[in-house]
PDB file of N, CA and C in Angstrom:
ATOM      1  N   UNK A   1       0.842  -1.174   0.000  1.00  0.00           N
ATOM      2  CA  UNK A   1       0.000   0.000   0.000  1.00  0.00           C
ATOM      3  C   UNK A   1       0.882   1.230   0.000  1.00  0.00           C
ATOM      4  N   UNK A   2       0.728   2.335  -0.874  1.00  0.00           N
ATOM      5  CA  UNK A   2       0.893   3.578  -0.684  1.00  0.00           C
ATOM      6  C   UNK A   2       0.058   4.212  -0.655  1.00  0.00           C
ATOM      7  N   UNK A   3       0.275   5.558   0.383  1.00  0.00           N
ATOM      8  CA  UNK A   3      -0.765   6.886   0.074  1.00  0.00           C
ATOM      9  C   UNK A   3       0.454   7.774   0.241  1.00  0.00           C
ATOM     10  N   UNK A   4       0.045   8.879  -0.027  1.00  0.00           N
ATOM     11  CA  UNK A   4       0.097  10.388   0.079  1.00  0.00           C
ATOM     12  C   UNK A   4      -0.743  11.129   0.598  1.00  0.00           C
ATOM     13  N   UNK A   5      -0.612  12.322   1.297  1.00  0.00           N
ATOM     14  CA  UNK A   5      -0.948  13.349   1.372  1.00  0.00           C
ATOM     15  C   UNK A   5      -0.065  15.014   1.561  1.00  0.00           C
ATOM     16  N   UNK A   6      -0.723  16.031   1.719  1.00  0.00           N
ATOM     17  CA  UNK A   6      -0.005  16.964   1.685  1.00  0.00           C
ATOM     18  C   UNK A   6       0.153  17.855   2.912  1.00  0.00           C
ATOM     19  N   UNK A   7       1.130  18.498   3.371  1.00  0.00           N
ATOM     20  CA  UNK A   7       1.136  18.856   4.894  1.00  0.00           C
ATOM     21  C   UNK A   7       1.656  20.604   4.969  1.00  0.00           C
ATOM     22  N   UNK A   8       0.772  21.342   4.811  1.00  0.00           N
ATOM     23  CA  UNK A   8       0.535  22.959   4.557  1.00  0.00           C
ATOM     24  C   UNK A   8       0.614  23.463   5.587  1.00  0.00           C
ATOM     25  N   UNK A   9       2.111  24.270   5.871  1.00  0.00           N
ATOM     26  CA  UNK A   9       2.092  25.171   7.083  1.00  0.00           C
ATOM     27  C   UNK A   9       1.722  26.466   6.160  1.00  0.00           C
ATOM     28  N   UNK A  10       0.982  27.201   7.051  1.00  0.00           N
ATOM     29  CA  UNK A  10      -0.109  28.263   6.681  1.00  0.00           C
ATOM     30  C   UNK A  10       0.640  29.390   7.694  1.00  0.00           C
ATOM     31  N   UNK A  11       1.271  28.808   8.563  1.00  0.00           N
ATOM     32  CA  UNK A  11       1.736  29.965   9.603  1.00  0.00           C
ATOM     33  C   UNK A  11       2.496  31.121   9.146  1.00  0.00           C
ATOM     34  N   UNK A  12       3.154  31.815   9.706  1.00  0.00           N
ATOM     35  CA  UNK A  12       4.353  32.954   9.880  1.00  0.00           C
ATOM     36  C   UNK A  12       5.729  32.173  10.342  1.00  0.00           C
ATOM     37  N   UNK A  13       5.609  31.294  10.861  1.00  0.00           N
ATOM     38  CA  UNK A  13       7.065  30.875  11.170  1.00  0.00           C
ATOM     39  C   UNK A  13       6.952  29.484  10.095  1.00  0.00           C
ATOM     40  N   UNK A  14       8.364  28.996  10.752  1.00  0.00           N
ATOM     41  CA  UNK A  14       8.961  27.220  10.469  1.00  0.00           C
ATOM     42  C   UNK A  14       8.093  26.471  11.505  1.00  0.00           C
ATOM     43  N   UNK A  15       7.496  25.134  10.640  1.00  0.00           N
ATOM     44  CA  UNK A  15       7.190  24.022  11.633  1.00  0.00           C
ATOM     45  C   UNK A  15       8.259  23.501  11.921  1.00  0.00           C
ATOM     46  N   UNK A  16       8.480  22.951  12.610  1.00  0.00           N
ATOM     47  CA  UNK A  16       9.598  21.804  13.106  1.00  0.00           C
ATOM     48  C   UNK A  16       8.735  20.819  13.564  1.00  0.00           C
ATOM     49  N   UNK A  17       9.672  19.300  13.203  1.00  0.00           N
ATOM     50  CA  UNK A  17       8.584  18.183  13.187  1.00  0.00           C
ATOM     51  C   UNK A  17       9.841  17.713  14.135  1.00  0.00           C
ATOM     52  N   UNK A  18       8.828  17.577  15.769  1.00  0.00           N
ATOM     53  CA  UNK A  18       9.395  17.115  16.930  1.00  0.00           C
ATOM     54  C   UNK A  18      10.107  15.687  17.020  1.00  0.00           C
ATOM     55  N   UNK A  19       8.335  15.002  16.759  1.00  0.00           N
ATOM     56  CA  UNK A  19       8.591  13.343  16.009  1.00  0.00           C
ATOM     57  C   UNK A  19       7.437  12.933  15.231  1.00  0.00           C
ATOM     58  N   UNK A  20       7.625  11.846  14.610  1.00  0.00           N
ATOM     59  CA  UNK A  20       6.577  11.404  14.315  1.00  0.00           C
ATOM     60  C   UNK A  20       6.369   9.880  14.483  1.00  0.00           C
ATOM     61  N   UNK A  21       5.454   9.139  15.303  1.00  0.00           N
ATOM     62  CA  UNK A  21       5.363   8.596  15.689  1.00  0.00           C
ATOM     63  C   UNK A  21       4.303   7.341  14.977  1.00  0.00           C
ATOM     64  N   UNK A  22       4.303   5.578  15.473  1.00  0.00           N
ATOM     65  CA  UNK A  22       3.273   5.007  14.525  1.00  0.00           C
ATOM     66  C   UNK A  22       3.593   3.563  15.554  1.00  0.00           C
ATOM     67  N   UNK A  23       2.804   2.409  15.336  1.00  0.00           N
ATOM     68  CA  UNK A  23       3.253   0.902  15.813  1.00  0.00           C
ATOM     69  C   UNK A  23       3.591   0.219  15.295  1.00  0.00           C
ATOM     70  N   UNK A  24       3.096   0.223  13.890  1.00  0.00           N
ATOM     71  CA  UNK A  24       3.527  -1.169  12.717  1.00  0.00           C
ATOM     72  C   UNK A  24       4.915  -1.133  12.467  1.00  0.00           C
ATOM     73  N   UNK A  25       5.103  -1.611  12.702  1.00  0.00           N
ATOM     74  CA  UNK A  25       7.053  -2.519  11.855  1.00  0.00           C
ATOM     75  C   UNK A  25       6.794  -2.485  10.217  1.00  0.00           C
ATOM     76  N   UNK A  26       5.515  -2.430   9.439  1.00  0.00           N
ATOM     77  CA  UNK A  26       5.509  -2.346   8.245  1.00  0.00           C
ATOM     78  C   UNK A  26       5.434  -1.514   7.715  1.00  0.00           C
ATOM     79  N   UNK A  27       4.908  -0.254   8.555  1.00  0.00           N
ATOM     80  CA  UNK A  27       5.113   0.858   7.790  1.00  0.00           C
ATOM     81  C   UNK A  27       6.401   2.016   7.683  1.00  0.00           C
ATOM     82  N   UNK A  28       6.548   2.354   6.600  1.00  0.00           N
ATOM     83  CA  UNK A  28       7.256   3.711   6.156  1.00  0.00           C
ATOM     84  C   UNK A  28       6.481   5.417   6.129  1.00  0.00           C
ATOM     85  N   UNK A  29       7.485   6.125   6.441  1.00  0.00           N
ATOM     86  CA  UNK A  29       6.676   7.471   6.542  1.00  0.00           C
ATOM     87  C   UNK A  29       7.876   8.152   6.299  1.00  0.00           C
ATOM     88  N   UNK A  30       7.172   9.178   5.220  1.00  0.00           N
ATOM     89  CA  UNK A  30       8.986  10.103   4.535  1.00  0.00           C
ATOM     90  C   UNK A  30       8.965  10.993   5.930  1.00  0.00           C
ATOM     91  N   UNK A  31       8.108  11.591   6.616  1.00  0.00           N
ATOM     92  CA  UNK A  31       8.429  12.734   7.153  1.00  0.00           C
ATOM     93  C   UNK A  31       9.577  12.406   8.628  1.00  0.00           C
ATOM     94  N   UNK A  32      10.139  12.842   9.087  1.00  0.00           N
ATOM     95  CA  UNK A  32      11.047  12.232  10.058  1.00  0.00           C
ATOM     96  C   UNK A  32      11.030  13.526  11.125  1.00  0.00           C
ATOM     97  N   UNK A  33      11.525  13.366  12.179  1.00  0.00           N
ATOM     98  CA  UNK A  33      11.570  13.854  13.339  1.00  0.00           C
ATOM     99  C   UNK A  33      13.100  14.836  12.810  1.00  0.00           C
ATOM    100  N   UNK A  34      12.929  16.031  13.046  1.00  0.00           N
ATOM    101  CA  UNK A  34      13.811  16.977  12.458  1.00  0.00           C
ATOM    102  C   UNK A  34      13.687  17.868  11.313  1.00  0.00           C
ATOM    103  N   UNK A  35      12.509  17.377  10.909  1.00  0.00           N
ATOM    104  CA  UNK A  35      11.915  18.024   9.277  1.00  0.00           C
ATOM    105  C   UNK A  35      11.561  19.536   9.741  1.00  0.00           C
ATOM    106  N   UNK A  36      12.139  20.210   8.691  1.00  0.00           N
ATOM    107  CA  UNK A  36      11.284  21.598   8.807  1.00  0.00           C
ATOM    108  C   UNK A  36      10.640  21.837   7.600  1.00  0.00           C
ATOM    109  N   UNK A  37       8.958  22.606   7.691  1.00  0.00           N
ATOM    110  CA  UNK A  37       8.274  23.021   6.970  1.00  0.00           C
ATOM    111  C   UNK A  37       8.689  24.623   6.793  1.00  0.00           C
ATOM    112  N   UNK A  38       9.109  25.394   5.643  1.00  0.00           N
ATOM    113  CA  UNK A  38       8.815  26.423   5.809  1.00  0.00           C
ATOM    114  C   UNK A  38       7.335  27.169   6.134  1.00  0.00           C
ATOM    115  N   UNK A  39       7.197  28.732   6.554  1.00  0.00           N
ATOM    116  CA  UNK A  39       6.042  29.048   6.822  1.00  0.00           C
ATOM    117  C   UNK A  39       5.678  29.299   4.956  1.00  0.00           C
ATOM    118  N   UNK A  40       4.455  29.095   4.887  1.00  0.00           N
ATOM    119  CA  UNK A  40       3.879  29.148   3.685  1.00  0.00           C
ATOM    120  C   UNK A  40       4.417  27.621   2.570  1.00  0.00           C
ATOM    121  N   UNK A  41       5.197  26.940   3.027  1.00  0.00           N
ATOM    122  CA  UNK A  41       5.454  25.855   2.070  1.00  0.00           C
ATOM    123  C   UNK A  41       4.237  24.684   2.215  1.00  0.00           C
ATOM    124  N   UNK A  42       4.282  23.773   1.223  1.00  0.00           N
ATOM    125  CA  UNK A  42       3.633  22.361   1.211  1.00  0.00           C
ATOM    126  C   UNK A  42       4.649  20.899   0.763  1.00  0.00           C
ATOM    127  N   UNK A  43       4.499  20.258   1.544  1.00  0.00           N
ATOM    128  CA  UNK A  43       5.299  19.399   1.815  1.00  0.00           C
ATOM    129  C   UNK A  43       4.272  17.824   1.541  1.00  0.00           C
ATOM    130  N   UNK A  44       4.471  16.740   0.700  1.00  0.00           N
ATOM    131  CA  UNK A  44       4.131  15.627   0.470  1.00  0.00           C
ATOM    132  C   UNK A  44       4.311  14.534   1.312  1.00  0.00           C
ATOM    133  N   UNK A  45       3.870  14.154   2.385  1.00  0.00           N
ATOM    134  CA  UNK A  45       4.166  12.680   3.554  1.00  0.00           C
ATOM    135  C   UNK A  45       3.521  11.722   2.200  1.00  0.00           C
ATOM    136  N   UNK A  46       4.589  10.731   2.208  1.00  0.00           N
ATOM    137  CA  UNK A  46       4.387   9.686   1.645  1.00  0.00           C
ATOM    138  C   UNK A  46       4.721   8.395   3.037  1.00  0.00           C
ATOM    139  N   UNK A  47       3.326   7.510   2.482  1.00  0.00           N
ATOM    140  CA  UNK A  47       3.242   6.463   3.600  1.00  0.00           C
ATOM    141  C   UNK A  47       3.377   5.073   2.930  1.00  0.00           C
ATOM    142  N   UNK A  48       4.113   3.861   2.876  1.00  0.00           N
ATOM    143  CA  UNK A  48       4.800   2.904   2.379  1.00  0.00           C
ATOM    144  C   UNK A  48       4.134   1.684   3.710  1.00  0.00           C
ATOM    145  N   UNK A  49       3.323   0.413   3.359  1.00  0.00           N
ATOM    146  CA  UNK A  49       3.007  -0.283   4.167  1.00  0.00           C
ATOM    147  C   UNK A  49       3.637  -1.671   3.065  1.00  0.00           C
ATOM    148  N   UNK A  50       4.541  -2.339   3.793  1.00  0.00           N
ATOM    149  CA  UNK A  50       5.030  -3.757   3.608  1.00  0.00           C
ATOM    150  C   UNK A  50       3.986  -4.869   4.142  1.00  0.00           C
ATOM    151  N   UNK A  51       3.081  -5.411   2.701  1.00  0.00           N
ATOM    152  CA  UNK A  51       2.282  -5.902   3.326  1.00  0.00           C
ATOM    153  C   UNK A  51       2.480  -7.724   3.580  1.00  0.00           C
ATOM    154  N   UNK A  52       3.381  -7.592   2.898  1.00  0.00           N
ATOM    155  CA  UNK A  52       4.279  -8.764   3.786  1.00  0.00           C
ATOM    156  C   UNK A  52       4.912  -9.161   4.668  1.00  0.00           C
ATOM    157  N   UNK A  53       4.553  -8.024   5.594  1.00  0.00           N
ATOM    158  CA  UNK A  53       5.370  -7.925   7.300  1.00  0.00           C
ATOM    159  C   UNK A  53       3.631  -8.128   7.691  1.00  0.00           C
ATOM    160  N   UNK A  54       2.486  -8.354   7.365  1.00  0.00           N
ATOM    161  CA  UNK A  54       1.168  -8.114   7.962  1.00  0.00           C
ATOM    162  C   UNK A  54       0.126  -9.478   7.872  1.00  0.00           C
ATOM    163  N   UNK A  55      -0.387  -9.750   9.307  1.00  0.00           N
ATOM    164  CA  UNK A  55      -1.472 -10.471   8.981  1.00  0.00           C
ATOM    165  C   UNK A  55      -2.789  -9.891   7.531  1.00  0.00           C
ATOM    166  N   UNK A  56      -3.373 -10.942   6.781  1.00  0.00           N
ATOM    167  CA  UNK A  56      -4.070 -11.134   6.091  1.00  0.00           C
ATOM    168  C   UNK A  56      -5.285 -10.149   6.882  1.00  0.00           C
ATOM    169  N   UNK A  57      -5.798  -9.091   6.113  1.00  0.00           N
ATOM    170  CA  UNK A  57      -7.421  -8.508   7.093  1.00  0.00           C
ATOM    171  C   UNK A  57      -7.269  -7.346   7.395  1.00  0.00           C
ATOM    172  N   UNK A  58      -7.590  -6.749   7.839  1.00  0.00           N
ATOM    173  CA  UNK A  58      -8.055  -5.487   7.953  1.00  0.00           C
ATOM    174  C   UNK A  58      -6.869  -4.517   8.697  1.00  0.00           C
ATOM    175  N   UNK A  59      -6.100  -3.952   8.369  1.00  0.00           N
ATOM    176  CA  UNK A  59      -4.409  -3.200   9.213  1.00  0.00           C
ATOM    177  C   UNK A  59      -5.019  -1.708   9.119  1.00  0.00           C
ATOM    178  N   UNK A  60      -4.636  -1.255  10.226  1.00  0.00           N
ATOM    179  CA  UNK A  60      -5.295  -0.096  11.245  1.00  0.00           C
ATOM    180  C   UNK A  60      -3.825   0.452  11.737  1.00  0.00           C
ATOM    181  N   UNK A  61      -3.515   1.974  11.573  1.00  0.00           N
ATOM    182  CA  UNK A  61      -2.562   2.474  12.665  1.00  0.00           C
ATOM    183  C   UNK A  61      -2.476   4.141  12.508  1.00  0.00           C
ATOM    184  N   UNK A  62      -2.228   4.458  13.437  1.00  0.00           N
ATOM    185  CA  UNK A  62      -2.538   6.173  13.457  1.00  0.00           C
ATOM    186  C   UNK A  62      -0.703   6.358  13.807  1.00  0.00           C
ATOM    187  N   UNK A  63      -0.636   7.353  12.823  1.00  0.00           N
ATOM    188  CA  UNK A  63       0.351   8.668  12.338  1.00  0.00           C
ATOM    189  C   UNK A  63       0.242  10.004  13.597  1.00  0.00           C
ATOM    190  N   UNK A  64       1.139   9.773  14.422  1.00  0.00           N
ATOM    191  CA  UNK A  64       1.171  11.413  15.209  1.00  0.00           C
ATOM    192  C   UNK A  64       2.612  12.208  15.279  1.00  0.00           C
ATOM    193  N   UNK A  65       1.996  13.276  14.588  1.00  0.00           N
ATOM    194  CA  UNK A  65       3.172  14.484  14.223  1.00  0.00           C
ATOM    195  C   UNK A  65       3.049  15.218  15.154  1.00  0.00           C
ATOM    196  N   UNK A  66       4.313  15.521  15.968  1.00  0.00           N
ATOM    197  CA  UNK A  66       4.308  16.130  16.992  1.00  0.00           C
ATOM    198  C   UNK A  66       5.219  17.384  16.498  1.00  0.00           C
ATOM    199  N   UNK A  67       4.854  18.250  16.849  1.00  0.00           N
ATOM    200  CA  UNK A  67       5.419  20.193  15.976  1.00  0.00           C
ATOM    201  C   UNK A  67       5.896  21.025  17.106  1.00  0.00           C
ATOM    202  N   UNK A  68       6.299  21.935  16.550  1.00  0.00           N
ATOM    203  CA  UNK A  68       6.239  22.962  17.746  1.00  0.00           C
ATOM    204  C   UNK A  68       5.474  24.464  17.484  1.00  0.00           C
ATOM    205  N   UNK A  69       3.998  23.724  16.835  1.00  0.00           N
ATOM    206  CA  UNK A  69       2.508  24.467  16.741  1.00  0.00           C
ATOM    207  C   UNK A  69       2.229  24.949  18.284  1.00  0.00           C
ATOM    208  N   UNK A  70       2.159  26.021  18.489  1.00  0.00           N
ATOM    209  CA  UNK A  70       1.686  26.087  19.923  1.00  0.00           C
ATOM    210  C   UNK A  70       0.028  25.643  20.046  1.00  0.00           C
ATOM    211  N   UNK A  71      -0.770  25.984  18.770  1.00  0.00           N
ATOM    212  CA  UNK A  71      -1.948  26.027  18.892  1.00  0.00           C
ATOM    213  C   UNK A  71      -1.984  24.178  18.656  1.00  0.00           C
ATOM    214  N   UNK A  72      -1.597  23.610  18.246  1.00  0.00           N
ATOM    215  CA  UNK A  72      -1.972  22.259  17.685  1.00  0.00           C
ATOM    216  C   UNK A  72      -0.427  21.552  17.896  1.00  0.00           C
ATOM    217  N   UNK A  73       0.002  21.173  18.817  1.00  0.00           N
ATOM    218  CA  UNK A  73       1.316  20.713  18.617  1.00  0.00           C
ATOM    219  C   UNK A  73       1.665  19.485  18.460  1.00  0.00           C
ATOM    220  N   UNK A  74       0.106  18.401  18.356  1.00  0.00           N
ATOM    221  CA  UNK A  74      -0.137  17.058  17.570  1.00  0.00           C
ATOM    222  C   UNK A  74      -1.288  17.350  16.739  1.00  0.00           C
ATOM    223  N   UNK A  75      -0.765  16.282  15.659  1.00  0.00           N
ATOM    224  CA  UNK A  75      -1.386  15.644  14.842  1.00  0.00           C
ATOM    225  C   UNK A  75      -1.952  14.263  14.568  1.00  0.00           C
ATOM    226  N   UNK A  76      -2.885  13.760  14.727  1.00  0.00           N
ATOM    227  CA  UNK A  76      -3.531  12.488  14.267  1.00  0.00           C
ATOM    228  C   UNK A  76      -3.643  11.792  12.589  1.00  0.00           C
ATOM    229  N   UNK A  77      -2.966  11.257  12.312  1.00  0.00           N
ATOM    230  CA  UNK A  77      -3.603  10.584  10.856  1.00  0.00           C
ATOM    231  C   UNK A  77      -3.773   9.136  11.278  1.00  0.00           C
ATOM    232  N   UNK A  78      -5.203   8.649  10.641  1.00  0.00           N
ATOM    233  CA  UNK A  78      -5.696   6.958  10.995  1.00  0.00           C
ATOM    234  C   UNK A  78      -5.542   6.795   9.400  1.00  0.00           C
ATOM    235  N   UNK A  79      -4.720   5.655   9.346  1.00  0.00           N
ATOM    236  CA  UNK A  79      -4.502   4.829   8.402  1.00  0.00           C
ATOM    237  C   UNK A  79      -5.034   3.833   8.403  1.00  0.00           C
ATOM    238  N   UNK A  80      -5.669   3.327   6.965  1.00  0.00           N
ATOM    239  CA  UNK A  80      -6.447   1.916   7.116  1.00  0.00           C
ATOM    240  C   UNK A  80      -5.840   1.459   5.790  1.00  0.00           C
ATOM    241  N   UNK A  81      -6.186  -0.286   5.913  1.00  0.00           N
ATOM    242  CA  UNK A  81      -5.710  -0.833   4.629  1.00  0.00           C
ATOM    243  C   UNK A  81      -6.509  -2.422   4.754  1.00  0.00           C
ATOM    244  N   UNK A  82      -6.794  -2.861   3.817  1.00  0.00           N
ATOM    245  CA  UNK A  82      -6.876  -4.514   3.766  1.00  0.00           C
ATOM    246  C   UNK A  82      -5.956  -4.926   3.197  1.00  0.00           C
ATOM    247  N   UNK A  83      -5.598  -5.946   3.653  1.00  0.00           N
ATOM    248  CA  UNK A  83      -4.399  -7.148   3.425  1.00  0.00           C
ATOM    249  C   UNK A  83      -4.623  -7.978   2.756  1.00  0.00           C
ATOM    250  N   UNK A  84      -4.950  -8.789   1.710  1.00  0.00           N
ATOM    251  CA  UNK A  84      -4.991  -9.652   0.974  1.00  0.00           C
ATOM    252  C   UNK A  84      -3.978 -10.268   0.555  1.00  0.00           C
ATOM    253  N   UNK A  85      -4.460 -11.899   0.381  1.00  0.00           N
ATOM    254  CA  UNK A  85      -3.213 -12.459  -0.618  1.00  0.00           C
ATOM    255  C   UNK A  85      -3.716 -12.404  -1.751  1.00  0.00           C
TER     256      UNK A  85
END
């Protein structure tokens, strides 16, 4: 499985990406703990699931970006996928 999405600091300053955090051993995530967003840039998280590290059925795991947003300084993304052979 891949997705994408896009991650728009709208602010006046730099985000700084504290960490980013997840449980699966199968997944990949470009964004890394140290990333800076400029203010006004857009930035692409690409998400990479090895679905050969995964039981067969239904794979569930939430994405938290931790910033140094004062107003929002986590983020939630729920990832879903089915597993098939």
């Amino acid at each position: 499985m891949d997705a994408s999405l896009t991650l728009a600091n709208n602010g006046e300053s730099d985000l700084i990406i504290r960490a980013v955090e997840w449980q699966s051993k199968a997944l990949e995530c470009s964004l890394k703990a140290g990333d800076i967003v400029k203010a006004g840039q857009k930035v692409t998280l690409k998400f990479t699931l090895d679905s050969s590290q995964c039981d067969y059925d239904l794979w569930v795991d939430r994405v938290r970006i931790i910033t140094n947003d004062v107003q929002h300084p986590m983020q939630s993304i729920r990832l879903t996928g089915v597993v098939v052979e």
